[in-house]
N, C-alpha and C. Protein backbone atom coordinates (compact mmCIF):
# COMPACT_ATOMS: atom_id res chain seq x y z
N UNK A 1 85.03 84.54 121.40
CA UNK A 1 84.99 84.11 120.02
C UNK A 1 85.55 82.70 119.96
N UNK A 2 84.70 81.69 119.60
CA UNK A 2 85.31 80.18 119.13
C UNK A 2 86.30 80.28 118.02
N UNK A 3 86.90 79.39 118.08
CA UNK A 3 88.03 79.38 117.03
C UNK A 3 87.93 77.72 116.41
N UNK A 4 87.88 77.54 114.74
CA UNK A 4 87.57 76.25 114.21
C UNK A 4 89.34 76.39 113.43
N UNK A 5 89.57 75.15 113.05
CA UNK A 5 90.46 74.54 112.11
C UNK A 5 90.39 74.50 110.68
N UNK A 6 91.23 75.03 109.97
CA UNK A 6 90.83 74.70 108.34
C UNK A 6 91.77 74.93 107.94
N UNK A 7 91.78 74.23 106.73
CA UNK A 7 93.27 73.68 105.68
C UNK A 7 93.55 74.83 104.54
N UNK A 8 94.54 75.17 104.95
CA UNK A 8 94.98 76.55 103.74
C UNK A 8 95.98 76.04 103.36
N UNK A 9 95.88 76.61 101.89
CA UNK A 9 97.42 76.22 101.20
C UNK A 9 98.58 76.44 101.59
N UNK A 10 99.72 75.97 101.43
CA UNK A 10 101.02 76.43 102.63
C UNK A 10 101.67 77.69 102.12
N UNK A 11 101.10 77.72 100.71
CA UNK A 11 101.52 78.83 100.28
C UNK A 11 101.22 80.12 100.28
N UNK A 12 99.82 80.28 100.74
CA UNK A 12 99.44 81.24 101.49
C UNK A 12 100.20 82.10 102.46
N UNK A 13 99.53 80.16 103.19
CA UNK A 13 99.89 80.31 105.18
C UNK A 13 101.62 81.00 104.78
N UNK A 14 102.51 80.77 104.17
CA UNK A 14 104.02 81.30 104.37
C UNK A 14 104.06 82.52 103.83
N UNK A 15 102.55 83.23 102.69
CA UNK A 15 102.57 84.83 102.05
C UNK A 15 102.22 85.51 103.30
N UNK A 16 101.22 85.03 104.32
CA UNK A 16 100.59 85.12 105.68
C UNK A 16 101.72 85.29 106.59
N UNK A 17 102.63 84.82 106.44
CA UNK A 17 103.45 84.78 107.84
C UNK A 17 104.48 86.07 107.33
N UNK A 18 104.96 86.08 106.08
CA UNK A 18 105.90 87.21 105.67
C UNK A 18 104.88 88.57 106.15
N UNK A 19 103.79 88.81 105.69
CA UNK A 19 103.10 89.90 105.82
C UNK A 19 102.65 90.27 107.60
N UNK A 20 102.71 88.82 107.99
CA UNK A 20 102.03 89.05 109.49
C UNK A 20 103.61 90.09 110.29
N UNK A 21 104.82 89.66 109.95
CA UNK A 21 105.46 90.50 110.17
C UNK A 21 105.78 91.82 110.21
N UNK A 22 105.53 92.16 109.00
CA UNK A 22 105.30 93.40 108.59
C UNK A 22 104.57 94.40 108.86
N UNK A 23 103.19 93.61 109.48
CA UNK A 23 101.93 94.76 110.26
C UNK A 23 101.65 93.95 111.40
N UNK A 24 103.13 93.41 111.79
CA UNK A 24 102.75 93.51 113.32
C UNK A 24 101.78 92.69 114.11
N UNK A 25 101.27 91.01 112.90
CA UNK A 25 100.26 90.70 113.58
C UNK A 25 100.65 89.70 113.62
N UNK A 26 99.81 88.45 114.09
CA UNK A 26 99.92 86.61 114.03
C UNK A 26 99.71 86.12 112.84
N UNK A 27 99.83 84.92 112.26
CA UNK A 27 99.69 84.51 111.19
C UNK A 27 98.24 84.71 110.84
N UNK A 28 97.66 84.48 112.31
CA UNK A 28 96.05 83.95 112.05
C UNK A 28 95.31 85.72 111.64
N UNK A 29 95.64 86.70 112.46
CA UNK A 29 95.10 87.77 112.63
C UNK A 29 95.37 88.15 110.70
N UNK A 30 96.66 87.94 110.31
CA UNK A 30 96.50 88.50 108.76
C UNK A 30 96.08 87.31 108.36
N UNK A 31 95.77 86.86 108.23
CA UNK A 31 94.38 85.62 107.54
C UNK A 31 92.98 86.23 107.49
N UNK A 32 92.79 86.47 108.78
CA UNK A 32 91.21 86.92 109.49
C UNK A 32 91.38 88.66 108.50
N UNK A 33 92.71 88.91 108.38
CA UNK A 33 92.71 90.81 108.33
C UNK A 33 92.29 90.45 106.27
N UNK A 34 92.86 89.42 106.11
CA UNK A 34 92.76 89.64 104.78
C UNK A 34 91.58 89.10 103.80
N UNK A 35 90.86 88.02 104.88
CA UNK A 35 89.48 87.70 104.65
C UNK A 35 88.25 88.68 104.88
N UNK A 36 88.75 89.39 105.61
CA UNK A 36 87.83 90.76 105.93
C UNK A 36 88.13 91.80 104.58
N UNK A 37 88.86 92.06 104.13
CA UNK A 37 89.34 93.26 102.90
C UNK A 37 88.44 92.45 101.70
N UNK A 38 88.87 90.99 101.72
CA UNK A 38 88.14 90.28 100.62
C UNK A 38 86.47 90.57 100.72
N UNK A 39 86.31 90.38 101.69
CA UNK A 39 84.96 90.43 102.08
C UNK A 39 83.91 91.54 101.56
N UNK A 40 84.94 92.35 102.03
CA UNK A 40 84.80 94.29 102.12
C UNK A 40 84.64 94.45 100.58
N UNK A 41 85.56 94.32 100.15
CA UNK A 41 85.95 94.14 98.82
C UNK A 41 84.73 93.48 97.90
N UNK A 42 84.46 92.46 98.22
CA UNK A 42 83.31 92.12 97.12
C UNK A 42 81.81 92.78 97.75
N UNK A 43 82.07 92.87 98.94
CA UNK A 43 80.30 94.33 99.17
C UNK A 43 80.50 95.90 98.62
N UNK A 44 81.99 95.64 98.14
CA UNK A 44 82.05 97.30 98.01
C UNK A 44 82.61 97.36 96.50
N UNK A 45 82.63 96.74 95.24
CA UNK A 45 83.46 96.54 93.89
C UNK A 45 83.40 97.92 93.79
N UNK A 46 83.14 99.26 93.92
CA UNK A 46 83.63 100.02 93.61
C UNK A 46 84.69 100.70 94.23
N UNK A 47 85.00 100.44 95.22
CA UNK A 47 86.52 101.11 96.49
C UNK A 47 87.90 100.26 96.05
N UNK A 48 88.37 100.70 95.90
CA UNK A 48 90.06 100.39 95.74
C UNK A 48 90.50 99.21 97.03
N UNK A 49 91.39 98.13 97.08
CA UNK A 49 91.46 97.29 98.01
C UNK A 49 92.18 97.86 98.90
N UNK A 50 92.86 98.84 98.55
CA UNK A 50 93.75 99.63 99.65
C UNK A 50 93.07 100.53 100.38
N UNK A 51 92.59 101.40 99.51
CA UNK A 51 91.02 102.12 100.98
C UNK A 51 90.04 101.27 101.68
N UNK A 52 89.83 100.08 101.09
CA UNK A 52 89.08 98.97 102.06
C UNK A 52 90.17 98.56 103.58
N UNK A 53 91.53 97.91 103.05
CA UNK A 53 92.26 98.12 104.14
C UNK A 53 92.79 98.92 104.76
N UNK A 54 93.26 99.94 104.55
CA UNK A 54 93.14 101.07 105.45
C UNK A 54 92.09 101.82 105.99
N UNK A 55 91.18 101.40 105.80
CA UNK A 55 89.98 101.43 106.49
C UNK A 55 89.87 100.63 107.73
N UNK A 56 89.85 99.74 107.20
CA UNK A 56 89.77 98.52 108.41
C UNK A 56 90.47 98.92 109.51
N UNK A 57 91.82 99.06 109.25
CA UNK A 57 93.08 99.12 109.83
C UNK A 57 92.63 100.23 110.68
N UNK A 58 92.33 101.08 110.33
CA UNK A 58 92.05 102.45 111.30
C UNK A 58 90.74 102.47 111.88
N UNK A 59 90.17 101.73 111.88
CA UNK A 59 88.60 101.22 112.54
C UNK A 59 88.91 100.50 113.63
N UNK A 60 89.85 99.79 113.63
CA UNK A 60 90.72 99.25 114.80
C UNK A 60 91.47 99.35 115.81
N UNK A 61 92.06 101.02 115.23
CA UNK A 61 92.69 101.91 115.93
C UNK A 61 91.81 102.35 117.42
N UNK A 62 93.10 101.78 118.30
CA UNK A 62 92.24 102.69 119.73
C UNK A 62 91.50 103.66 119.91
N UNK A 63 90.55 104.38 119.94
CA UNK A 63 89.75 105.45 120.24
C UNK A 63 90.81 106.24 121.02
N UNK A 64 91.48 105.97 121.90
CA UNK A 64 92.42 107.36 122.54
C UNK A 64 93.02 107.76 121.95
N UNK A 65 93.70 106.95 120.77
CA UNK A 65 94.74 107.27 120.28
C UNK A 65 94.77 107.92 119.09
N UNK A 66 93.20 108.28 118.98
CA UNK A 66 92.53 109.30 117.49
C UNK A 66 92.67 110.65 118.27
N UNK A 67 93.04 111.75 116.82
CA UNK A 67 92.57 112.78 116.91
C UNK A 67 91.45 112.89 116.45
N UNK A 68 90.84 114.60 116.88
CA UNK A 68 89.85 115.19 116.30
C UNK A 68 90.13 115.49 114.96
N UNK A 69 89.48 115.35 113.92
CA UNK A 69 89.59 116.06 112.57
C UNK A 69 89.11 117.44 112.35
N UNK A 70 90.40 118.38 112.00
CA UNK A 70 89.80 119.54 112.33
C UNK A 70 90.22 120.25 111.05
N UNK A 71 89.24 121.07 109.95
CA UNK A 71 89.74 120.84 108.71
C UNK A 71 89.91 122.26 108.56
N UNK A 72 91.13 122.35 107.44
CA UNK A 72 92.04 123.61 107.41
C UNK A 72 91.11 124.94 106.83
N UNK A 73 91.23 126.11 107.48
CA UNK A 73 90.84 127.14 106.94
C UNK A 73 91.46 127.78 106.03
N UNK A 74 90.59 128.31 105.21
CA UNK A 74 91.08 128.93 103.30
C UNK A 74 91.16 130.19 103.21
């Protein structure tokens, strides 16, 4: 994947760096994580922005590290 340059507000880039902490990523990766939800977000106006990102988030998730979904008997 190429990687280009572009000018973000600093005020962002420093909401970006508090949050990149928090889930564990680079500044750039919650940039890229939060341009993707936006993204998601305007193909999907009816889903909540939080099931768009936790979506994502678990789409990302290692394959080994999933269980099977195995749904409860009534």
């Amino acid at each position: 994947m190429s990687t280009v340059s572009v000018r973000i507000d600093e005020e962002l880039v420093q909401a970006a760096r508090v949050a990149s902490k928090a889930e564990f990523r680079t500044v750039q990766a919650q940039v890229e994580f939060w341009a993707k939800v936006g993204r998601s977000a305007l193909d999907n106006p009816d889903l909540p922005a939080s099931f768009i990102a936790e979506s994502l988030m678990s789409m990302a998730e290692p394959k080994d590290d999933s269980t099977v979904f195995v749904p409860r008997a009534e």
